[in-house]
PDB file of N, CA and C in Angstrom:
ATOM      1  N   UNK A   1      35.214  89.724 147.796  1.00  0.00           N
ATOM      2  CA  UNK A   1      36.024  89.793 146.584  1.00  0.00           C
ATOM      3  C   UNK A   1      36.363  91.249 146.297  1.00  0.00           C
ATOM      4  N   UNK A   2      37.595  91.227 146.272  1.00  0.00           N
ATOM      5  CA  UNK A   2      38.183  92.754 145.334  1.00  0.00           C
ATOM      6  C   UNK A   2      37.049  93.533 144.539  1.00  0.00           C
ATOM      7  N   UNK A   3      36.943  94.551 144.297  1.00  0.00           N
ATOM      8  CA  UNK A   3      35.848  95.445 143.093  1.00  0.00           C
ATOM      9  C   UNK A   3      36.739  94.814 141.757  1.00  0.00           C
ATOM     10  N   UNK A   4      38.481  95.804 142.053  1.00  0.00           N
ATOM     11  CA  UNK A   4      38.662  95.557 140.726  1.00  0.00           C
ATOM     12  C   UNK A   4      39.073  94.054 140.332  1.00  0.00           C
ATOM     13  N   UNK A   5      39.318  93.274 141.197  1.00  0.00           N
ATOM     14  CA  UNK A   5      39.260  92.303 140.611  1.00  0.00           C
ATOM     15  C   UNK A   5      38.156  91.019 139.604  1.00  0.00           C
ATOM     16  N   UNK A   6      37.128  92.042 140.679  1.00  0.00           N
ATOM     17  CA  UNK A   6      35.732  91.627 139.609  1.00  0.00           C
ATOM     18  C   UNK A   6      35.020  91.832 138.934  1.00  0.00           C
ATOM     19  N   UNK A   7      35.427  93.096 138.573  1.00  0.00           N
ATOM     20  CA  UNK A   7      35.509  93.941 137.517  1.00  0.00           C
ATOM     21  C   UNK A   7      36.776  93.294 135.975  1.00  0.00           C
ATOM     22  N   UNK A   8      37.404  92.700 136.510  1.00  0.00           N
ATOM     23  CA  UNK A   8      38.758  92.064 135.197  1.00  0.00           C
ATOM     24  C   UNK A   8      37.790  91.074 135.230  1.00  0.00           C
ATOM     25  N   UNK A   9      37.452  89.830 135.995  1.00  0.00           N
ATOM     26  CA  UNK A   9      36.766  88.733 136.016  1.00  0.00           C
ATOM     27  C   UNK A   9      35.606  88.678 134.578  1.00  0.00           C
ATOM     28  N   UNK A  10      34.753  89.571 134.992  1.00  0.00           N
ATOM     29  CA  UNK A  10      33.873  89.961 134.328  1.00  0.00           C
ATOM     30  C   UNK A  10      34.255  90.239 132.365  1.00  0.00           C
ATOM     31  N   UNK A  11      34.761  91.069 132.517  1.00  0.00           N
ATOM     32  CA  UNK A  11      35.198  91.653 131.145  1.00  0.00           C
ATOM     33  C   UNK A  11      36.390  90.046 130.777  1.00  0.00           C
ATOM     34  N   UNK A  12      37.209  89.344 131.598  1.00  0.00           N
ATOM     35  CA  UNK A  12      37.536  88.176 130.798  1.00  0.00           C
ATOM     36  C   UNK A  12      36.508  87.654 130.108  1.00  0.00           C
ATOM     37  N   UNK A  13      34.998  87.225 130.883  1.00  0.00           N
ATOM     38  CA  UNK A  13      34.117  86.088 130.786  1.00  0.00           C
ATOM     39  C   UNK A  13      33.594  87.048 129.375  1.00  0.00           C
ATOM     40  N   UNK A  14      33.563  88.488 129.554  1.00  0.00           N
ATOM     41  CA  UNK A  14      33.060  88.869 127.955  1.00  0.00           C
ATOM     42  C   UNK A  14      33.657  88.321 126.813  1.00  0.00           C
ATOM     43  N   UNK A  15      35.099  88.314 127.282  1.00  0.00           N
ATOM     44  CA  UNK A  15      36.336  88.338 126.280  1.00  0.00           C
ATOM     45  C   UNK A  15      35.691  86.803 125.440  1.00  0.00           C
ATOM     46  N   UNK A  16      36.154  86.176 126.380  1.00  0.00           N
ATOM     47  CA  UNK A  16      35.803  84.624 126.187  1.00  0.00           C
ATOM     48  C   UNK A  16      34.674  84.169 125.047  1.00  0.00           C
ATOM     49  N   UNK A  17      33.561  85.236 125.434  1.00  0.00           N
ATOM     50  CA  UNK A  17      32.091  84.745 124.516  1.00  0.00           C
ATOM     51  C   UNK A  17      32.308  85.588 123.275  1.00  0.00           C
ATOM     52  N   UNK A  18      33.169  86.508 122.924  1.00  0.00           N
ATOM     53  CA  UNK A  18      33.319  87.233 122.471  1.00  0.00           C
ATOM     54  C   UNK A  18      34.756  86.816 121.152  1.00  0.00           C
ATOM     55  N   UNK A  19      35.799  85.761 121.714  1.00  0.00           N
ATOM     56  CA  UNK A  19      36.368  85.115 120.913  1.00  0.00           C
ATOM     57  C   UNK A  19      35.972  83.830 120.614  1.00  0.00           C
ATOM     58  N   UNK A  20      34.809  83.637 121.054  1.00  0.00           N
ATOM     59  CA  UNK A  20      33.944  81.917 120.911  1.00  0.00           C
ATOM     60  C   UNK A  20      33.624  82.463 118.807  1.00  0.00           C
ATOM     61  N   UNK A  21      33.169  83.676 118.566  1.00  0.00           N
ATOM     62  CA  UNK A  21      32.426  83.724 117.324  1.00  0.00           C
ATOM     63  C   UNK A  21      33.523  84.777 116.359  1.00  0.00           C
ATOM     64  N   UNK A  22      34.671  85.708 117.127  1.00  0.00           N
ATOM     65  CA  UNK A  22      35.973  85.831 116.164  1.00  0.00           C
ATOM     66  C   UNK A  22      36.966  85.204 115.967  1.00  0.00           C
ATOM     67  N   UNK A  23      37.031  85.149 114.771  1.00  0.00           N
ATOM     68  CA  UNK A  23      38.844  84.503 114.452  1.00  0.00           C
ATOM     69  C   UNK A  23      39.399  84.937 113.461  1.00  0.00           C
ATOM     70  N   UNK A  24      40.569  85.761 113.598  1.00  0.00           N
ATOM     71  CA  UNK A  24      40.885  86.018 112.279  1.00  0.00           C
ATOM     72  C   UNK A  24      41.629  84.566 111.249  1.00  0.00           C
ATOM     73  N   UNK A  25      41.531  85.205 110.049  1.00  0.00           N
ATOM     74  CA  UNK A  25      41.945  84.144 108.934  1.00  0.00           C
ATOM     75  C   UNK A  25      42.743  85.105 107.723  1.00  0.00           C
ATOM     76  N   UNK A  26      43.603  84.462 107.408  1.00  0.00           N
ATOM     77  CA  UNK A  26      44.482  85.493 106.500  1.00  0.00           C
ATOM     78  C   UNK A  26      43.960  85.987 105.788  1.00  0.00           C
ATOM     79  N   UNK A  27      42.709  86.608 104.983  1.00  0.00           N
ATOM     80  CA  UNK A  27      42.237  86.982 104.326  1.00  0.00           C
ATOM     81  C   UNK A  27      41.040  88.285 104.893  1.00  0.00           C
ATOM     82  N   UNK A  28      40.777  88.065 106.090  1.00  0.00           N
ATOM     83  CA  UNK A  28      39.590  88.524 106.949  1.00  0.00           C
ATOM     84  C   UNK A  28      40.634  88.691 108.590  1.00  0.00           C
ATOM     85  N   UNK A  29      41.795  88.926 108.501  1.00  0.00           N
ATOM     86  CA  UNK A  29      42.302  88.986 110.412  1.00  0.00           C
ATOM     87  C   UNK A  29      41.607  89.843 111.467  1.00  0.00           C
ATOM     88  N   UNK A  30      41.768  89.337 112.513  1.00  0.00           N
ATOM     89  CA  UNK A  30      40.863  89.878 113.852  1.00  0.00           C
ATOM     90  C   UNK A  30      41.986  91.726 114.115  1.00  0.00           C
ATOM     91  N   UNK A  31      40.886  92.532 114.207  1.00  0.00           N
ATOM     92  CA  UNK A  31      41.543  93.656 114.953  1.00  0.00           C
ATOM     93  C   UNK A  31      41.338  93.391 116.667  1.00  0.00           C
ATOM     94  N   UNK A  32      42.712  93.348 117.096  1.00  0.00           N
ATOM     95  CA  UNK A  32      42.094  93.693 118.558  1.00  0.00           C
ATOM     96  C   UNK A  32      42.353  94.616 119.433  1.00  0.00           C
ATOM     97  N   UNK A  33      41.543  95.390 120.105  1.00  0.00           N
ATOM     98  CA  UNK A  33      41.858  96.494 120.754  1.00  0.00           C
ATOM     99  C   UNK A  33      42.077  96.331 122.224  1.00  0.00           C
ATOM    100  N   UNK A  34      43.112  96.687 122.576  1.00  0.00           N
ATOM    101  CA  UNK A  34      43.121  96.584 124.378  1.00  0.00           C
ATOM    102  C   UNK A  34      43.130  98.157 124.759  1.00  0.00           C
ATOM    103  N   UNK A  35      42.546  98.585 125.580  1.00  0.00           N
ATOM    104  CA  UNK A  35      42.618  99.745 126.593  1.00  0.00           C
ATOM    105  C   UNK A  35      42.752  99.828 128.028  1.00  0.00           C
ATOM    106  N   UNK A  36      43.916 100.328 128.469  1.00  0.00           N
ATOM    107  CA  UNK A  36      44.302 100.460 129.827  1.00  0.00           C
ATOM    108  C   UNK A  36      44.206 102.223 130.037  1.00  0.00           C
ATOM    109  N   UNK A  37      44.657 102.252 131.368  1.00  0.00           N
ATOM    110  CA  UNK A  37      44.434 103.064 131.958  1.00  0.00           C
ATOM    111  C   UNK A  37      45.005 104.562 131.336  1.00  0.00           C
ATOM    112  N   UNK A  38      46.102 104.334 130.771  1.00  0.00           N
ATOM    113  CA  UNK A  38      47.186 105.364 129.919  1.00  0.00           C
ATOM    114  C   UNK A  38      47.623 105.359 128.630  1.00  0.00           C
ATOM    115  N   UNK A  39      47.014 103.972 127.878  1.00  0.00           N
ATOM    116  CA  UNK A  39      47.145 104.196 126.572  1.00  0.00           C
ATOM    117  C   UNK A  39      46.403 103.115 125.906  1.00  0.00           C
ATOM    118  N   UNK A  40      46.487 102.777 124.445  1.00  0.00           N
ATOM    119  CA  UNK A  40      45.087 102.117 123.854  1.00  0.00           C
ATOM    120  C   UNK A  40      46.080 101.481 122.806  1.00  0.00           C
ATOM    121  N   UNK A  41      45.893 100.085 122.575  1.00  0.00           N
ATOM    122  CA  UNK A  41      46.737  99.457 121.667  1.00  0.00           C
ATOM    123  C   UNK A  41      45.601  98.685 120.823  1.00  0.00           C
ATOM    124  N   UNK A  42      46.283  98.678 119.288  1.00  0.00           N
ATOM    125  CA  UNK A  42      45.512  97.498 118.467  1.00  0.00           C
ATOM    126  C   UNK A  42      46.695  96.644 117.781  1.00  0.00           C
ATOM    127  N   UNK A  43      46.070  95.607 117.723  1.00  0.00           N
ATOM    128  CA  UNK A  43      46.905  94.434 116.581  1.00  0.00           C
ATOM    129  C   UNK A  43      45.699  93.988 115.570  1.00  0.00           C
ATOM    130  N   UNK A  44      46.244  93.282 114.210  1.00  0.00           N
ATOM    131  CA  UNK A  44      45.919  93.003 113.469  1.00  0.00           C
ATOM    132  C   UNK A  44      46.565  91.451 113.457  1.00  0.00           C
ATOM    133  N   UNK A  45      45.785  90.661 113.943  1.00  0.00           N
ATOM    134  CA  UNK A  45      46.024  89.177 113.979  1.00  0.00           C
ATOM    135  C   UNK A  45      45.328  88.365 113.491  1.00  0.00           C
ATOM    136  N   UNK A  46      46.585  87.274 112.557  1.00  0.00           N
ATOM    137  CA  UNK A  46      45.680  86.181 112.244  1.00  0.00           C
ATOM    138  C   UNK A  46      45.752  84.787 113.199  1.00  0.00           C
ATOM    139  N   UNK A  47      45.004  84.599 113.412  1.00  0.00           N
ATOM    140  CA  UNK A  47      44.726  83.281 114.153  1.00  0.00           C
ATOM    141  C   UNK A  47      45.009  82.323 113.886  1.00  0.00           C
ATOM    142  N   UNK A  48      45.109  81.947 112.361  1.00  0.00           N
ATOM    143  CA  UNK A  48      45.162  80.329 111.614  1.00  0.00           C
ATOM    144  C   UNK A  48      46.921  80.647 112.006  1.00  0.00           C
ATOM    145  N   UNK A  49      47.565  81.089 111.429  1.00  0.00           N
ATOM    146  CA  UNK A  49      49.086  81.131 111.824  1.00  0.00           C
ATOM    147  C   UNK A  49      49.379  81.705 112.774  1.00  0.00           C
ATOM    148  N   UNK A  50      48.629  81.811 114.035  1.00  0.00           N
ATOM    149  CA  UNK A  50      49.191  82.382 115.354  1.00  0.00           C
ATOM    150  C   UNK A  50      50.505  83.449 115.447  1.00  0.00           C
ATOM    151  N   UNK A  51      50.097  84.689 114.439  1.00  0.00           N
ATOM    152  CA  UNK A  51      51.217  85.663 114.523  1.00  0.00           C
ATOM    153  C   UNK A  51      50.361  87.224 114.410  1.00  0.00           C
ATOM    154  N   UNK A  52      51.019  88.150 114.504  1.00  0.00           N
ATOM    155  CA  UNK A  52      50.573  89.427 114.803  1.00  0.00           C
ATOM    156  C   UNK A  52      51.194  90.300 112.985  1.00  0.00           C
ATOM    157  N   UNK A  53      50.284  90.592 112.455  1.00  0.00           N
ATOM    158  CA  UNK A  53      50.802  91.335 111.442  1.00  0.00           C
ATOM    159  C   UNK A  53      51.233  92.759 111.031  1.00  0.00           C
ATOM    160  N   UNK A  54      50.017  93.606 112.450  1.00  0.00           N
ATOM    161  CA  UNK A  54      50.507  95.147 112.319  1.00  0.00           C
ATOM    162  C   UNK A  54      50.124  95.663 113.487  1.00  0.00           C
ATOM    163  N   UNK A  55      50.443  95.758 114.495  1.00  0.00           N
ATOM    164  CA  UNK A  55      50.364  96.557 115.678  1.00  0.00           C
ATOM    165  C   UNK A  55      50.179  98.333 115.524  1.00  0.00           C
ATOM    166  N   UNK A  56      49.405  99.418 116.540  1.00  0.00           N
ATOM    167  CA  UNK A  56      49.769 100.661 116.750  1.00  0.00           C
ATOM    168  C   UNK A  56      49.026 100.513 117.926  1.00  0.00           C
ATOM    169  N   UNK A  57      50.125 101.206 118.574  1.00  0.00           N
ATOM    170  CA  UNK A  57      50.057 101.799 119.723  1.00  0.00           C
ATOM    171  C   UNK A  57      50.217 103.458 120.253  1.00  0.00           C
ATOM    172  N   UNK A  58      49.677 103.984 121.514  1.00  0.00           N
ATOM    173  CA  UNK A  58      49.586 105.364 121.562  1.00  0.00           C
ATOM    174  C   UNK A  58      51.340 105.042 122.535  1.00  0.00           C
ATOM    175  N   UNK A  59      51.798 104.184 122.595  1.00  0.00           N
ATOM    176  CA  UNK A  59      52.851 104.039 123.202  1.00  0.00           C
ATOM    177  C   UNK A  59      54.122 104.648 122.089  1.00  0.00           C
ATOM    178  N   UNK A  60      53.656 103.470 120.999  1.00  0.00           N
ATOM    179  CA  UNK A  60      54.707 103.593 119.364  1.00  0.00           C
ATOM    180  C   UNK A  60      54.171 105.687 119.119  1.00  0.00           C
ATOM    181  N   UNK A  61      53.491 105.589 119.032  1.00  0.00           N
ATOM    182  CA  UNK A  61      53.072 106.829 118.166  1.00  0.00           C
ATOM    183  C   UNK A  61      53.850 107.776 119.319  1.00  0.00           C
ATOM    184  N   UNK A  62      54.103 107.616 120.648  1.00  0.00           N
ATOM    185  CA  UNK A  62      54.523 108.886 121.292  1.00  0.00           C
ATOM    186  C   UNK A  62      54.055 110.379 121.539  1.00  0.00           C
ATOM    187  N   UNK A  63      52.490 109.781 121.603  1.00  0.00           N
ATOM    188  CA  UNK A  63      52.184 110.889 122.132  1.00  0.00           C
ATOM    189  C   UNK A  63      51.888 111.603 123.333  1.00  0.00           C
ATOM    190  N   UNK A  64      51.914 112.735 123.348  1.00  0.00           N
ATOM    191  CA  UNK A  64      52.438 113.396 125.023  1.00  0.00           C
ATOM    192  C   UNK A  64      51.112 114.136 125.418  1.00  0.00           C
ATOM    193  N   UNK A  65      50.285 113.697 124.765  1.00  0.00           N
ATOM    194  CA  UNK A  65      49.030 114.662 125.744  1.00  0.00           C
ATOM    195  C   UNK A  65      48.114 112.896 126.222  1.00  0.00           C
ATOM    196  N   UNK A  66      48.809 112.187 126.403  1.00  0.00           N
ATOM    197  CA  UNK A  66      47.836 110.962 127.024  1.00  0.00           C
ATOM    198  C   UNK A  66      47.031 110.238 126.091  1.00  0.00           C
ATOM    199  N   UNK A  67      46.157 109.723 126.526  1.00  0.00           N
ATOM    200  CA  UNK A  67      45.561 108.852 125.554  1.00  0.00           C
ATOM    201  C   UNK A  67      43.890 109.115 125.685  1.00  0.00           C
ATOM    202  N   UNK A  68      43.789 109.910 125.214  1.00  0.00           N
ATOM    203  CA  UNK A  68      41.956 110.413 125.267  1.00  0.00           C
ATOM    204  C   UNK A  68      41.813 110.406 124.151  1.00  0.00           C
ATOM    205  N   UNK A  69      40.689 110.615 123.373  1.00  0.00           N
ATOM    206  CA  UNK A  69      39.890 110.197 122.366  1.00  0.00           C
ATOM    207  C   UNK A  69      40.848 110.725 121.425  1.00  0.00           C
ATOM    208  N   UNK A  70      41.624 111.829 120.961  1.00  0.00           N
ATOM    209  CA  UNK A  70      42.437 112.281 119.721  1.00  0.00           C
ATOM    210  C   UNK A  70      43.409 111.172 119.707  1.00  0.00           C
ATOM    211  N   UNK A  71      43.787 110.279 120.773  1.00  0.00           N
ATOM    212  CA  UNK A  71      44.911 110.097 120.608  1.00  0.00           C
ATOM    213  C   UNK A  71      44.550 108.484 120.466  1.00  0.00           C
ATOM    214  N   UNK A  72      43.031 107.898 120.852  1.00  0.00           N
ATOM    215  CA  UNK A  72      42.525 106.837 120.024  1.00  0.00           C
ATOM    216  C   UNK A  72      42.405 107.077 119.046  1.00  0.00           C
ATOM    217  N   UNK A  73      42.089 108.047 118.032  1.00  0.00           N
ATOM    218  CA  UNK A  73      41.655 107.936 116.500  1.00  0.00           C
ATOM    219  C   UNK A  73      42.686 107.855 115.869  1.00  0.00           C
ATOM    220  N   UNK A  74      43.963 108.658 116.421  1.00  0.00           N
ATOM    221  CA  UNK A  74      45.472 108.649 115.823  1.00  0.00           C
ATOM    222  C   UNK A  74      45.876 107.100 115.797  1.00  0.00           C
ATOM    223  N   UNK A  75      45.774 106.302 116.508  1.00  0.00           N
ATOM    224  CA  UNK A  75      45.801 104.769 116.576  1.00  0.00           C
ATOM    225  C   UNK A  75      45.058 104.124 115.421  1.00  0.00           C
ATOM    226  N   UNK A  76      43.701 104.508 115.211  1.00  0.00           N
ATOM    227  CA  UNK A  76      43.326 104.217 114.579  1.00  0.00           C
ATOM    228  C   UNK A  76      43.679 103.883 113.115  1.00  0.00           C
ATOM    229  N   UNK A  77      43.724 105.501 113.308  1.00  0.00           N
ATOM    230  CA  UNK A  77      44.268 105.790 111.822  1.00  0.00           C
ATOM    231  C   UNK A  77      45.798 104.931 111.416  1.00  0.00           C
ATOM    232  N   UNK A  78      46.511 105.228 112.663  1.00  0.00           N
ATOM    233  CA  UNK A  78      47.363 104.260 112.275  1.00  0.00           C
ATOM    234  C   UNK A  78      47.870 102.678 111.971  1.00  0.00           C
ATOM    235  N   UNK A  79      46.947 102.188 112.238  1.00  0.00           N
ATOM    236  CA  UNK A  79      46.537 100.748 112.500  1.00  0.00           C
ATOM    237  C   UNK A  79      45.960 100.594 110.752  1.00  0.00           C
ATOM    238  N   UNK A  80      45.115 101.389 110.447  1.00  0.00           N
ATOM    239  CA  UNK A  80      44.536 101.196 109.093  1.00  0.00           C
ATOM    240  C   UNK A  80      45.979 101.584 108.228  1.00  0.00           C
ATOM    241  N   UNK A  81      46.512 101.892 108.392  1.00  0.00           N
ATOM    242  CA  UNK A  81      47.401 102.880 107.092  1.00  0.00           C
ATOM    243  C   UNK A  81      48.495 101.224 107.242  1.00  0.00           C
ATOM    244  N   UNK A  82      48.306 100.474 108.409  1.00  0.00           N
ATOM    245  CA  UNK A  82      49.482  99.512 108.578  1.00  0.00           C
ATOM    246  C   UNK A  82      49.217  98.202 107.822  1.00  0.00           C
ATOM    247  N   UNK A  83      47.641  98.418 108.342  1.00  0.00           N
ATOM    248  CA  UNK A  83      46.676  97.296 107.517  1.00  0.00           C
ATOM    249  C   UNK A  83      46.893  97.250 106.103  1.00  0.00           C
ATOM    250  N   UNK A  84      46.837  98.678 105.167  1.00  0.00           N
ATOM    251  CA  UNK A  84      46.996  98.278 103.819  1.00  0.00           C
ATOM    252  C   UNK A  84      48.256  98.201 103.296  1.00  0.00           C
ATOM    253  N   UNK A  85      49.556  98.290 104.308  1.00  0.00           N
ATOM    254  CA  UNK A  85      50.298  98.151 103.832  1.00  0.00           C
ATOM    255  C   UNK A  85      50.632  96.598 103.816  1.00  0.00           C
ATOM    256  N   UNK A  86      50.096  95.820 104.638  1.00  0.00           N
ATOM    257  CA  UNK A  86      50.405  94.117 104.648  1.00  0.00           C
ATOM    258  C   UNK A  86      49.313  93.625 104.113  1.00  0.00           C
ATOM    259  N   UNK A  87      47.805  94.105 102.768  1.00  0.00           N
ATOM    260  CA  UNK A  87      47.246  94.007 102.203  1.00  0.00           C
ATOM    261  C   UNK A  87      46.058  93.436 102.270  1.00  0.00           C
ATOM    262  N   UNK A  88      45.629  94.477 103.796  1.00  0.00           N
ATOM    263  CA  UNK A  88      45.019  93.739 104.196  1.00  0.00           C
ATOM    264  C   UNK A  88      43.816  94.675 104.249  1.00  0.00           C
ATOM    265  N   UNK A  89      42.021  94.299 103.710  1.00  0.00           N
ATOM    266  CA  UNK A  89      41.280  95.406 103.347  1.00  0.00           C
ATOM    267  C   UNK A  89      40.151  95.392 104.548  1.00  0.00           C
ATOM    268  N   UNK A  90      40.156  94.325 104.738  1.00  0.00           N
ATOM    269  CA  UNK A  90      38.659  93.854 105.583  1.00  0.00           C
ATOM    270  C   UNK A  90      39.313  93.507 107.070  1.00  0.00           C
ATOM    271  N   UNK A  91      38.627  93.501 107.813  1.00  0.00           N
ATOM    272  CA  UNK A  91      38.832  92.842 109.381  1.00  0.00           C
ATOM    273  C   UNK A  91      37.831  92.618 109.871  1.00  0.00           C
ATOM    274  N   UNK A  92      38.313  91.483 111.419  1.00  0.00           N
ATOM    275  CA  UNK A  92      36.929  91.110 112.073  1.00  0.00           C
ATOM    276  C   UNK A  92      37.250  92.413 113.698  1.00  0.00           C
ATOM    277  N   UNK A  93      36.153  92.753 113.855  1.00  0.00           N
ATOM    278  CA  UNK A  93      36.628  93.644 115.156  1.00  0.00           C
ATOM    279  C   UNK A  93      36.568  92.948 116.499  1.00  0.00           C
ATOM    280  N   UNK A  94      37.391  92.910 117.026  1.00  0.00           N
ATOM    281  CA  UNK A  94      37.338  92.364 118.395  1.00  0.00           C
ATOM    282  C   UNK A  94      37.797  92.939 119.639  1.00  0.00           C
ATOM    283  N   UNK A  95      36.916  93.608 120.452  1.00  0.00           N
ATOM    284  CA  UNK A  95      36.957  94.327 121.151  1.00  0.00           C
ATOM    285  C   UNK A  95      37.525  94.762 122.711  1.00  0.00           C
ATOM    286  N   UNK A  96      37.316  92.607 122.774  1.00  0.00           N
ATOM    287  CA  UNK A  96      38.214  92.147 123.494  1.00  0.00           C
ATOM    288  C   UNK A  96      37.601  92.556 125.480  1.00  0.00           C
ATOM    289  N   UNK A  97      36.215  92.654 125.322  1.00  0.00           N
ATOM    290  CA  UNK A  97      36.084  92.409 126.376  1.00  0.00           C
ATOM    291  C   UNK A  97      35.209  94.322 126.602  1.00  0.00           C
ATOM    292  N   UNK A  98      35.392  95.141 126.470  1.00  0.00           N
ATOM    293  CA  UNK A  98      35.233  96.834 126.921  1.00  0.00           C
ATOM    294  C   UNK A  98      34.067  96.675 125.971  1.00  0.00           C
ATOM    295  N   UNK A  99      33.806  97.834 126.605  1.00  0.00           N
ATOM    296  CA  UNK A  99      31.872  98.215 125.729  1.00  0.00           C
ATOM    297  C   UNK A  99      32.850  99.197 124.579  1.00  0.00           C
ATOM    298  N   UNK A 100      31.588  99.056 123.809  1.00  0.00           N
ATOM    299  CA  UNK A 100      31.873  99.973 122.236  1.00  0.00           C
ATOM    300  C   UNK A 100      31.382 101.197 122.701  1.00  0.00           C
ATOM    301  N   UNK A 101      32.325 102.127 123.031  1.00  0.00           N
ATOM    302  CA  UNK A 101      31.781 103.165 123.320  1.00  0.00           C
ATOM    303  C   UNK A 101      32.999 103.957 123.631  1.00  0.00           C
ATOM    304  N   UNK A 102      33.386 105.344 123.884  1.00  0.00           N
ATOM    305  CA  UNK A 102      34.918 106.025 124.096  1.00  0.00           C
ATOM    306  C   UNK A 102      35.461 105.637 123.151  1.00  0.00           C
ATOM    307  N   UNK A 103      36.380 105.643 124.153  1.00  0.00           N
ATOM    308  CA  UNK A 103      38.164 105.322 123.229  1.00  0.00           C
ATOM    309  C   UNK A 103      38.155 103.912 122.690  1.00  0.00           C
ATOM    310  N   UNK A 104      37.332 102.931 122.226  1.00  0.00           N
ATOM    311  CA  UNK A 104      37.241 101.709 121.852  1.00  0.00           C
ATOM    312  C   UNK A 104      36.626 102.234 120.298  1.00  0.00           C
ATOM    313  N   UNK A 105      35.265 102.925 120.542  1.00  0.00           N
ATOM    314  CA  UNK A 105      34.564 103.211 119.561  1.00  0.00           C
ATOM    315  C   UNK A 105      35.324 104.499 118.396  1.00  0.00           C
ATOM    316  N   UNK A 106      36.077 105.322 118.829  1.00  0.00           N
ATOM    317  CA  UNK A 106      36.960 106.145 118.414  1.00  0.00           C
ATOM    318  C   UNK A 106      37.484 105.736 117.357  1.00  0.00           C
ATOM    319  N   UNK A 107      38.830 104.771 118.132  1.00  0.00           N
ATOM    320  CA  UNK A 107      39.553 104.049 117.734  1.00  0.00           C
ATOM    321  C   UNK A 107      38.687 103.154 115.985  1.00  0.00           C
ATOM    322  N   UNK A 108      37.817 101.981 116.199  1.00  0.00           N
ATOM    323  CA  UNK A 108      37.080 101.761 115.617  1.00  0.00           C
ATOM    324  C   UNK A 108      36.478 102.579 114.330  1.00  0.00           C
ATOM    325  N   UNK A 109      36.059 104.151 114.539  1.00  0.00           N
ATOM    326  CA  UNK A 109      35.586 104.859 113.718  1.00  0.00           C
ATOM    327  C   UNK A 109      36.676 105.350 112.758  1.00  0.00           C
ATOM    328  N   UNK A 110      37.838 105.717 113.652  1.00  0.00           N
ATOM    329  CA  UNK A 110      39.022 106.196 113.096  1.00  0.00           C
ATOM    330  C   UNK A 110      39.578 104.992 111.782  1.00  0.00           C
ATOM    331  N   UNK A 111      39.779 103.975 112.165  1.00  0.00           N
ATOM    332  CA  UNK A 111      40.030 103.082 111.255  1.00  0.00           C
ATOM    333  C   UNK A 111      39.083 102.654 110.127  1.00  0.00           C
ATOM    334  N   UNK A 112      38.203 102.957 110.142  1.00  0.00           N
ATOM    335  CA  UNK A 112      36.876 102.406 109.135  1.00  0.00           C
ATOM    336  C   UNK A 112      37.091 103.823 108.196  1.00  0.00           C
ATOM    337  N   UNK A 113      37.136 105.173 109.004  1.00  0.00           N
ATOM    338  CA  UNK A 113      37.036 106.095 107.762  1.00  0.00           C
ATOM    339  C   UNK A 113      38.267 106.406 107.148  1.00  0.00           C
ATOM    340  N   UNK A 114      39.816 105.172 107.714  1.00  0.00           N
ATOM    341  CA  UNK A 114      40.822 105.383 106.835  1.00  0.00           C
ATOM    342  C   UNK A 114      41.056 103.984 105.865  1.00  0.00           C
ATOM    343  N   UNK A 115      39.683 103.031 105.737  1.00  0.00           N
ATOM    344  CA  UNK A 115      39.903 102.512 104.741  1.00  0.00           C
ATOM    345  C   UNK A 115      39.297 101.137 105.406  1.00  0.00           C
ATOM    346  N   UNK A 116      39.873 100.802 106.284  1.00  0.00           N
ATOM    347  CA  UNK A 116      39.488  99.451 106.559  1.00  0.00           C
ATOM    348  C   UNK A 116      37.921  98.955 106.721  1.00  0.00           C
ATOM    349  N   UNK A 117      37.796  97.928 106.448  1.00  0.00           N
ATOM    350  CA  UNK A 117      36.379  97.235 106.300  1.00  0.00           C
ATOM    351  C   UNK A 117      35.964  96.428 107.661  1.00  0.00           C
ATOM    352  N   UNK A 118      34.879  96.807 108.601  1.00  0.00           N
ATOM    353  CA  UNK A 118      34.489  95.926 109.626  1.00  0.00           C
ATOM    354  C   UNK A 118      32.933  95.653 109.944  1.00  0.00           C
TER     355      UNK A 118
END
């Protein structure tokens, strides 16, 4: 078997046990964070109505020094500032598979100390 392919395998089967116990609900929506190789995205989704309410991305934000830890917290931050604008105070975090740690945990910190609740 491939490395990296069992390496994705793996982090699905996290994903999986990992959306068995989140769900967002309009009142409480799931943050979710994806991280690839060149940049780090979150959404703010609710689940009961299967729609996306506030996205940031290091893609949207345009930034040109890559996506390393300044440029997760800038996400962050931006993700929270999006959150209270669709009134939204609290979230469930969902991590979506990656260890809490780097640019996951960044991201994460960045948003909690601009307001949001997790």
């Amino acid at each position: 078997m491939d490395k990296c392919k069992a390496k994705t395998q793996r982090r699905e089967r996290r994903k999986t046990g990992i959306r068995k116990r989140v769900q967002g609900t309009p009142q409480k929506p799931r943050l979710s964070v994806y991280r690839s190789q060149k940049h780090i995205y979150a959404q703010i989704i609710d689940d009961l109505e299967g729609c996306t309410m506030a996205a940031a991305s290091t893609v949207q934000a345009k930034l040109t020094k890559g996506c390393g830890m300044d440029a997760a917290k800038q996400v962050g931050v931006d993700i929270a500032a999006k959150a209270k604008n669709c009134g939204v105070a609290s979230v469930s975090f969902d991590r979506n598979g990656f260890k809490y740690h780097g640019r996951v945990k960044a991201l994460a910190e960045a948003a909690r100390k601009s307001g949001l609740k997790f």
